[in-house]
PDB file of N, CA and C in Angstrom:
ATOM      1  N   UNK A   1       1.911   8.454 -22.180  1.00  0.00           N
ATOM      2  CA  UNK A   1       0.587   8.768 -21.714  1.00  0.00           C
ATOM      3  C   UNK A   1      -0.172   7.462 -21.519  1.00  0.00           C
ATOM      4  N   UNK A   2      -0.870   7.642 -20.542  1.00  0.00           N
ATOM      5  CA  UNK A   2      -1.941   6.303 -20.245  1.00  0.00           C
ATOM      6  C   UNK A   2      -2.861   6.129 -20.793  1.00  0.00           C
ATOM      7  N   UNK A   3      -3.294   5.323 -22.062  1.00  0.00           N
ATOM      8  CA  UNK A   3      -4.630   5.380 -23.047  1.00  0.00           C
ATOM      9  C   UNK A   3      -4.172   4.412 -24.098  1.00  0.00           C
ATOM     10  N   UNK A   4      -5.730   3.964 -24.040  1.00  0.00           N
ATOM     11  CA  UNK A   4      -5.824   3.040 -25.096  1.00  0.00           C
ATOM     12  C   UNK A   4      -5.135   3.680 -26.518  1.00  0.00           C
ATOM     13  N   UNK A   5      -4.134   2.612 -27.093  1.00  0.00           N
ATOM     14  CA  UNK A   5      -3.220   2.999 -27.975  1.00  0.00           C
ATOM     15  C   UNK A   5      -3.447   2.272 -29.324  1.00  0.00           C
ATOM     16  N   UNK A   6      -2.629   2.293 -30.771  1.00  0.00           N
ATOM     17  CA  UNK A   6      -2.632   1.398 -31.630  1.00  0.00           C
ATOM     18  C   UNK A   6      -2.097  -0.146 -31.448  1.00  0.00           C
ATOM     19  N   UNK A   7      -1.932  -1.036 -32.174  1.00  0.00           N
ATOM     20  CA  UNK A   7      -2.077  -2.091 -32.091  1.00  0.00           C
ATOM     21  C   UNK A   7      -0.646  -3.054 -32.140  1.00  0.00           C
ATOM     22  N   UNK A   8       0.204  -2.369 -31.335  1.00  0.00           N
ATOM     23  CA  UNK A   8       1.381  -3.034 -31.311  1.00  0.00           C
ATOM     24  C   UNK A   8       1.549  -4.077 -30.974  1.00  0.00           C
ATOM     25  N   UNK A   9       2.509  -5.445 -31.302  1.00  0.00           N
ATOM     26  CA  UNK A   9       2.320  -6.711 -31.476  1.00  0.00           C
ATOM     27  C   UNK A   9       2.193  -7.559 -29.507  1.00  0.00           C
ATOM     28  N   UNK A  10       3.552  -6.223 -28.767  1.00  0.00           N
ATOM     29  CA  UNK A  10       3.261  -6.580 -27.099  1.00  0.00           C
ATOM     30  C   UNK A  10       2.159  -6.172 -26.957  1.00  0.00           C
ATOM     31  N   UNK A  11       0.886  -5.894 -27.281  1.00  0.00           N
ATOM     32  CA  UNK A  11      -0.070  -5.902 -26.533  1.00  0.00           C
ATOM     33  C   UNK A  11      -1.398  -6.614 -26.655  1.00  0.00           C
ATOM     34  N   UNK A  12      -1.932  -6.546 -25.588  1.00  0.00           N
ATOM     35  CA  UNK A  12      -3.243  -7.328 -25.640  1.00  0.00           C
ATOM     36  C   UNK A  12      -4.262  -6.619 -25.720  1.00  0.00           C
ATOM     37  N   UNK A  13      -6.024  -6.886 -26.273  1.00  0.00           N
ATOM     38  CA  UNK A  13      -6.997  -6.244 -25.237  1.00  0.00           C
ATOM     39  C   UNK A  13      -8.286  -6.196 -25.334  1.00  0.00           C
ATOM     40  N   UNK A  14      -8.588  -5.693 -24.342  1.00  0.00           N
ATOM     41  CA  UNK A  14      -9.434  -6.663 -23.888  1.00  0.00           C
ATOM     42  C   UNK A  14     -10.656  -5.043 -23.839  1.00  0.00           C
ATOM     43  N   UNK A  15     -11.977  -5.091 -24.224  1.00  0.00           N
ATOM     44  CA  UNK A  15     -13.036  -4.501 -24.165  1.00  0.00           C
ATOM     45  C   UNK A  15     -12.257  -3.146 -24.746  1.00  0.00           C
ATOM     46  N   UNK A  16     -11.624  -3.551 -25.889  1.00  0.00           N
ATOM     47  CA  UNK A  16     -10.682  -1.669 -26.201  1.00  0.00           C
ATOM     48  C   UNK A  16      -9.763  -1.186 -25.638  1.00  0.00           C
ATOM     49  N   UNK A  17      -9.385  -1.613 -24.246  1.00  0.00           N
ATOM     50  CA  UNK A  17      -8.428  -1.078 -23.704  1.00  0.00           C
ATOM     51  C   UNK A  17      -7.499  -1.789 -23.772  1.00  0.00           C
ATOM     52  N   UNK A  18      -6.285  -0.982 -23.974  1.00  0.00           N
ATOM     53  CA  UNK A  18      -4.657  -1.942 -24.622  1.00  0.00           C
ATOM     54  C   UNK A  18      -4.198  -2.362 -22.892  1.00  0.00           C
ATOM     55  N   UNK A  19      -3.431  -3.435 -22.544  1.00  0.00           N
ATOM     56  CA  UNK A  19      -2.599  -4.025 -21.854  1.00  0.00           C
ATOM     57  C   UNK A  19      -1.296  -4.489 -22.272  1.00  0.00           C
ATOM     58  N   UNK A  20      -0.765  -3.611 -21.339  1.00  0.00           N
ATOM     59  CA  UNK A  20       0.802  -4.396 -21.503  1.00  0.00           C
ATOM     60  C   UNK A  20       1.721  -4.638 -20.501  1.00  0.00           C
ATOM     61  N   UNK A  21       2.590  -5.589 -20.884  1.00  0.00           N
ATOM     62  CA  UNK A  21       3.390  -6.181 -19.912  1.00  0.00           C
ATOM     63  C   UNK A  21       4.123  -4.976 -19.358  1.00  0.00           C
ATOM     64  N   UNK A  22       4.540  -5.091 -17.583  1.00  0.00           N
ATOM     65  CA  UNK A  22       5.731  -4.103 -17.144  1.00  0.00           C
ATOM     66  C   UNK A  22       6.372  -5.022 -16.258  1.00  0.00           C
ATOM     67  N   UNK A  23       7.533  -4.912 -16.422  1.00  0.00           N
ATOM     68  CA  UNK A  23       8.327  -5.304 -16.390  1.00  0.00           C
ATOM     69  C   UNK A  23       8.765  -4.937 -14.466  1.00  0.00           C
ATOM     70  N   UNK A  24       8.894  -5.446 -13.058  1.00  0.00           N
ATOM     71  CA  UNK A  24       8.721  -5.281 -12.254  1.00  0.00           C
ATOM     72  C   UNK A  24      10.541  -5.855 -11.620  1.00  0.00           C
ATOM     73  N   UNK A  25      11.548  -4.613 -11.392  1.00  0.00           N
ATOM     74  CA  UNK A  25      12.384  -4.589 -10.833  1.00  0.00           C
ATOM     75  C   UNK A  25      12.562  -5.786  -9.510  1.00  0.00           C
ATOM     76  N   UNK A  26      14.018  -6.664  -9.836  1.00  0.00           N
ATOM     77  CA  UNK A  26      13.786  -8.028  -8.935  1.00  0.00           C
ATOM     78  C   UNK A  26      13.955  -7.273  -7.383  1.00  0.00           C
ATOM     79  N   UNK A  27      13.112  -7.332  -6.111  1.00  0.00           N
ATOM     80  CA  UNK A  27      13.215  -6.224  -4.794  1.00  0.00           C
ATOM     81  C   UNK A  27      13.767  -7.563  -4.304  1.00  0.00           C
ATOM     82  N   UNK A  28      14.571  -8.687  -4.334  1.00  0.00           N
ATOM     83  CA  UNK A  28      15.463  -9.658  -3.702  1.00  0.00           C
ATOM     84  C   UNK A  28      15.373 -10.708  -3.942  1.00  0.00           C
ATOM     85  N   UNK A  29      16.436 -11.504  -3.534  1.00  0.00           N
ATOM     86  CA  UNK A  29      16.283 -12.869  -4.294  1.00  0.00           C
ATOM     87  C   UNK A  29      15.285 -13.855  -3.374  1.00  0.00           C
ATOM     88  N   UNK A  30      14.987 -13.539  -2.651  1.00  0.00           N
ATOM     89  CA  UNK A  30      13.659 -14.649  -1.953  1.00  0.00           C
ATOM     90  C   UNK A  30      12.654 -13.795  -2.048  1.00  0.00           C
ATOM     91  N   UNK A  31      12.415 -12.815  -2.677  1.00  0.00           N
ATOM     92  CA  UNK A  31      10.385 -11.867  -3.309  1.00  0.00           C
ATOM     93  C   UNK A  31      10.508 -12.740  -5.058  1.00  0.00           C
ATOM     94  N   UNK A  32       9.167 -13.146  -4.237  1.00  0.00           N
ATOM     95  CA  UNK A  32       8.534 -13.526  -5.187  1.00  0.00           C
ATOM     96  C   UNK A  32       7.555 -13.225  -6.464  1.00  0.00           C
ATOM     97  N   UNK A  33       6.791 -12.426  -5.395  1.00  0.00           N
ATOM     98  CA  UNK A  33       5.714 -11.213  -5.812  1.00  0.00           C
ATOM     99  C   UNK A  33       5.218 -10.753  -4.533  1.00  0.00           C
ATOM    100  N   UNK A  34       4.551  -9.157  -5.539  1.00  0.00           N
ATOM    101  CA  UNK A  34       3.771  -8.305  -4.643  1.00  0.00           C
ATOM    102  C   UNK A  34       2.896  -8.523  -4.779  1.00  0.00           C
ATOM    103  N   UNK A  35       1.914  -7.066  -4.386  1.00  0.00           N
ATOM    104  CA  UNK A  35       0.835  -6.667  -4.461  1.00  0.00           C
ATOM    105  C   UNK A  35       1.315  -4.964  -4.808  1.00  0.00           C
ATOM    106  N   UNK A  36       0.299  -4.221  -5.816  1.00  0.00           N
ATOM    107  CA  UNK A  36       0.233  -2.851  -5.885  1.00  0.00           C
ATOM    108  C   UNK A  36      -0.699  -2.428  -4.985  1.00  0.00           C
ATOM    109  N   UNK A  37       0.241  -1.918  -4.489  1.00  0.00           N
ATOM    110  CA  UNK A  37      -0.560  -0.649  -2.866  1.00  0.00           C
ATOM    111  C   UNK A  37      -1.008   0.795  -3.377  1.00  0.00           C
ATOM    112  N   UNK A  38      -0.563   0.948  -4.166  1.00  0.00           N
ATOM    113  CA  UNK A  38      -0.646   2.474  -4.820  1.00  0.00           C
ATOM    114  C   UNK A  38      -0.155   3.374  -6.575  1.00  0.00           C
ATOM    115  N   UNK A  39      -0.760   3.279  -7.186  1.00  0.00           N
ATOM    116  CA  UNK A  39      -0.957   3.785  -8.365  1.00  0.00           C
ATOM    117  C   UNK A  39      -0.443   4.988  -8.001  1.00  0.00           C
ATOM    118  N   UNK A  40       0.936   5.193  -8.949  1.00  0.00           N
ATOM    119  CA  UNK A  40       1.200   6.978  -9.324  1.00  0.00           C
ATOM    120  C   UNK A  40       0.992   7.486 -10.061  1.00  0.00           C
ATOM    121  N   UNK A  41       0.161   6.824 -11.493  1.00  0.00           N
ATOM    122  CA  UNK A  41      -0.309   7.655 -12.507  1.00  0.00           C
ATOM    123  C   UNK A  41      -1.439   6.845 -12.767  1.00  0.00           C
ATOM    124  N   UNK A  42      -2.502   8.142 -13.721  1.00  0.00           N
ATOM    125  CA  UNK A  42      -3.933   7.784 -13.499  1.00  0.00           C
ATOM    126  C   UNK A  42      -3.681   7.731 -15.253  1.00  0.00           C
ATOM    127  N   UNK A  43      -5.266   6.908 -15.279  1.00  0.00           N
ATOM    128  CA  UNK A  43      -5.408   7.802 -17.320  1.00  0.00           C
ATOM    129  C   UNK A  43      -5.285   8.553 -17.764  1.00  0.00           C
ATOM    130  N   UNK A  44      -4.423   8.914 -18.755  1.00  0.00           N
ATOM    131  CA  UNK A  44      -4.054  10.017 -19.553  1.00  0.00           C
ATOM    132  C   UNK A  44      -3.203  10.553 -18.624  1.00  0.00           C
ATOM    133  N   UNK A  45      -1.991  10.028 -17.126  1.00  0.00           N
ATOM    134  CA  UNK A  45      -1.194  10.583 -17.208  1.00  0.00           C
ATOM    135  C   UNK A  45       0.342  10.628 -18.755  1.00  0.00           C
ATOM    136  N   UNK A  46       1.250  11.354 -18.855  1.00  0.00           N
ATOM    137  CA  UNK A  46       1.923  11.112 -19.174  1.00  0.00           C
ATOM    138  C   UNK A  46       2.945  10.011 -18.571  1.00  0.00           C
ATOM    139  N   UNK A  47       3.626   8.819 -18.911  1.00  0.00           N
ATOM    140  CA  UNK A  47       4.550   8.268 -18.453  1.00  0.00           C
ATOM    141  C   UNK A  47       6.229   8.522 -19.226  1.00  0.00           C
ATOM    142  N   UNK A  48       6.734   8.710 -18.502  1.00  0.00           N
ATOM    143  CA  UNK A  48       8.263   9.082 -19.249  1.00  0.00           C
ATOM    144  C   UNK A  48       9.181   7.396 -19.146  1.00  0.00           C
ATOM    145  N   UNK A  49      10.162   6.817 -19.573  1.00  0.00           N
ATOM    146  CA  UNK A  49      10.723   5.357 -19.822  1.00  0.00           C
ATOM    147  C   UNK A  49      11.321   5.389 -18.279  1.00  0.00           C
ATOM    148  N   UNK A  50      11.128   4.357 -17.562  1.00  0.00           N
ATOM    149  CA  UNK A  50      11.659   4.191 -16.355  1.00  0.00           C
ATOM    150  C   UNK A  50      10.962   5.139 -14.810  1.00  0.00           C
ATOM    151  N   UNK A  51      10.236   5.749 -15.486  1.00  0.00           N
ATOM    152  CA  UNK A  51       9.374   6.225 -14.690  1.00  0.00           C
ATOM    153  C   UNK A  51       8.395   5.395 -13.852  1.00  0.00           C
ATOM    154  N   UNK A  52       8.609   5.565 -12.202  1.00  0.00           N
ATOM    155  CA  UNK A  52       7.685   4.625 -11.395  1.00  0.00           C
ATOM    156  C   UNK A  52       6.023   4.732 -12.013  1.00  0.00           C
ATOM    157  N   UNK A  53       5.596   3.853 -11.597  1.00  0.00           N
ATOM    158  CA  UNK A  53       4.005   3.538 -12.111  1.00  0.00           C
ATOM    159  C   UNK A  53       2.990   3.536 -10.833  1.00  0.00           C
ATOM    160  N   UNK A  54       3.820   2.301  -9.654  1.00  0.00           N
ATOM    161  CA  UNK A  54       2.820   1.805  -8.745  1.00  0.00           C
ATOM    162  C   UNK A  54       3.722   1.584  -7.270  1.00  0.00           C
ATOM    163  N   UNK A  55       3.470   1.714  -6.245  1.00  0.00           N
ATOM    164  CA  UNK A  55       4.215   1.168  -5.233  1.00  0.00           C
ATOM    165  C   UNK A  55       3.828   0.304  -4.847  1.00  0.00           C
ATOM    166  N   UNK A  56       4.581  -0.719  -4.877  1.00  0.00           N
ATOM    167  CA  UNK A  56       4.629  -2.292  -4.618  1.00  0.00           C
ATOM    168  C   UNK A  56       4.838  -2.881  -3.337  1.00  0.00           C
ATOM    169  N   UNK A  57       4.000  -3.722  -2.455  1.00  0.00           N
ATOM    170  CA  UNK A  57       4.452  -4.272  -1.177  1.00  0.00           C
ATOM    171  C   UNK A  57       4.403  -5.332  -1.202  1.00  0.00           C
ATOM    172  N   UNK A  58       5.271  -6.071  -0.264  1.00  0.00           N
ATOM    173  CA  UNK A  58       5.759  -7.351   0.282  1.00  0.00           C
ATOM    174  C   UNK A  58       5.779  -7.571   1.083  1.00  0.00           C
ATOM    175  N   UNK A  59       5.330  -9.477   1.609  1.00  0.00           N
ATOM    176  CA  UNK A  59       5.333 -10.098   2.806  1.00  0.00           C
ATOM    177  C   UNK A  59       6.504 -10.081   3.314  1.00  0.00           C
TER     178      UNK A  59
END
């Protein structure tokens, strides 16, 4: 689920709300980085492990 959580050592945060690292599948060996074009889950969705988050685009 998406929400500020307890205080596990990966996370950060900032004004109460927890941040944490995700981990972003390599899309080729010359991408460098994206940009998120689109959010698939909002606050308080549930997230399941390996479950997409955001759709990602590239130059």
């Amino acid at each position: 689920m998406l929400r500020p959580v307890g205080r596990p050592s990966s996370l950060r945060y900032t004004r109460n709300v927890a941040v944490s690292q995700i981990k972003m599948p390599q899309l080729g060996e010359s991408v460098t980085e994206g940009t998120v074009d689109k959010w698939l889950k909002h606050e308080g969705d549930f997230v399941k492990r390996d479950e997409p988050l955001v759709e990602v685009v590239t130059d």
